[in-house]
Protein backbone atom coordinates (compact mmCIF):
# COMPACT_ATOMS: atom_id res chain seq x y z
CA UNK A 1 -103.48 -25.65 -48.11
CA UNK A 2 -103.57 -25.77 -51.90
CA UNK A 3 -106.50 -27.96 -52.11
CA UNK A 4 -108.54 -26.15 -50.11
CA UNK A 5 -108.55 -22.76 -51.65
CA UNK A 6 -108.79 -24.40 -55.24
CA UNK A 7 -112.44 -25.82 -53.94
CA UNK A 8 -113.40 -22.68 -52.32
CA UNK A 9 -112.58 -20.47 -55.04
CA UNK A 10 -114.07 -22.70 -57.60
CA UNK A 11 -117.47 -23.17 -55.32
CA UNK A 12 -118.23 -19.73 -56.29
CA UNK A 13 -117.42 -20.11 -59.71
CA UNK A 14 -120.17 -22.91 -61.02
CA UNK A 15 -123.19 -23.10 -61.57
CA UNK A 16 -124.92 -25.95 -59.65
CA UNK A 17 -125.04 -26.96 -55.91
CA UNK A 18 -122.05 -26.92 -54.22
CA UNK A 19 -122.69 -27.91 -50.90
CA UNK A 20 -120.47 -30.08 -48.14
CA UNK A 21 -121.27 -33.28 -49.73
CA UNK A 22 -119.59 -32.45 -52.97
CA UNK A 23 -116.68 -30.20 -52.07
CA UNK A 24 -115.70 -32.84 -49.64
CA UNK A 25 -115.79 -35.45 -52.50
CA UNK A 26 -113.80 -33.04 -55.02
CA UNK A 27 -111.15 -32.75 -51.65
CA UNK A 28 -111.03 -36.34 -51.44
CA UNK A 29 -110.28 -37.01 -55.17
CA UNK A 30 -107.68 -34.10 -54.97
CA UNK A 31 -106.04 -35.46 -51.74
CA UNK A 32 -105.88 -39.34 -53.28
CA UNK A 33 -105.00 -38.26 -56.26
CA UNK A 34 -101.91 -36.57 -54.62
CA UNK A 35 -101.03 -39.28 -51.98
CA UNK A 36 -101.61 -37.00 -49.03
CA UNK A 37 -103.85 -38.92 -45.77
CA UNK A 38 -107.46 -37.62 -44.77
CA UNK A 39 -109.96 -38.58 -42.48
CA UNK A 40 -113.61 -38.07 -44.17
CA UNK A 41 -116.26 -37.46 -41.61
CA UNK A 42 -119.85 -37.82 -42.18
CA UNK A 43 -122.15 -36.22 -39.29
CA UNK A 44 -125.65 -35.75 -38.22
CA UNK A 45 -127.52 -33.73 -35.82
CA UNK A 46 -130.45 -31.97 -34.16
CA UNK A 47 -132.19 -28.87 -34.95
CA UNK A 48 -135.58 -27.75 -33.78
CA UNK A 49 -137.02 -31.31 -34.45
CA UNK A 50 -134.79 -31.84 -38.11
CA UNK A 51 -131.97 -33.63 -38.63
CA UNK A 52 -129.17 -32.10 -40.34
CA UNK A 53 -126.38 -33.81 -42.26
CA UNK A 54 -122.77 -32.78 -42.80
CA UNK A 55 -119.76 -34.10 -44.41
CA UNK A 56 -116.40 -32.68 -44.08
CA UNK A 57 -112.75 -33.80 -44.04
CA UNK A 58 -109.28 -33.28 -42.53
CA UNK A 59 -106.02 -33.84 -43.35
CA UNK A 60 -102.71 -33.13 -41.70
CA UNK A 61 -104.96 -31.76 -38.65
CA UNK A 62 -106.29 -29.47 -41.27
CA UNK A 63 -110.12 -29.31 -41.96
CA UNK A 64 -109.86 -28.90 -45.80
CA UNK A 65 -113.70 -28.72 -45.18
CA UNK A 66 -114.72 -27.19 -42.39
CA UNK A 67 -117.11 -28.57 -39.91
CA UNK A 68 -118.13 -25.35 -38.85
CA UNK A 69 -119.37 -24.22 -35.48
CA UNK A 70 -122.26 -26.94 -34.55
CA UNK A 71 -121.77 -29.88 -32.92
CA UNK A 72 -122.01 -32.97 -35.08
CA UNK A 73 -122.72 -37.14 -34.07
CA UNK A 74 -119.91 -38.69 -36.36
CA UNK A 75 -122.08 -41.32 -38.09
CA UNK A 76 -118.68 -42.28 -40.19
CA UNK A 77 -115.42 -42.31 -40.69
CA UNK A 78 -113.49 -42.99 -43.13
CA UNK A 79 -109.64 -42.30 -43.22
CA UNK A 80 -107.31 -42.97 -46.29
C-alpha cells in the first residue's frame, strides 16, 4: 500500500517524534482524504507494572500501522 510506505519513508526523514500516535493520524488523513475505509484502533497494555499505549490502523485487512507483536486491550475503535 501507497500510504503506508509514504509514512514510513517519511518517519525517517523529520525531525521530531514520530511515534504510533502520529503516523496513525497522518494514515488516517491520507486514507479520508482518498475515500478508502479504516478501522483506527487505540490499545493499552501491561508491562512489568506500566501501562503501555498504542495506536494503529487497518484498512482493507491491511495494518497500514502495524500493531506489532504484543498483545493489546482495544480501548477504541473507530472505523470510517
Amino acid at each position: 500500500m501507497l500510504i503506508k510506505k509514504s509514512i514510513q519513508r517519511s518517519s525517517h526523514l523529520i525531525f521530531w517524534k514520530n511515534l504510533c500516535l502520529e503516523q496513525s493520524l497522518t494514515a488516517l488523513i491520507m486514507l479520508r482524504k482518498r475515500k478508502i475505509p479504516y478501522t483506527l484502533y487505540f490499545g493499552i497494555r501491561k508491562n512489568n507494572s506500566k501501562l503501555q499505549a498504542h495506536v494503529w490502523i487497518s484498512s482493507e485487512s491491511i495494518y497500514v500501522i502495524e500493531k506489532g507483536n504484543e498483545e493489546f486491550t482495544i480501548l477504541k475503535e473507530y472505523s470510517g
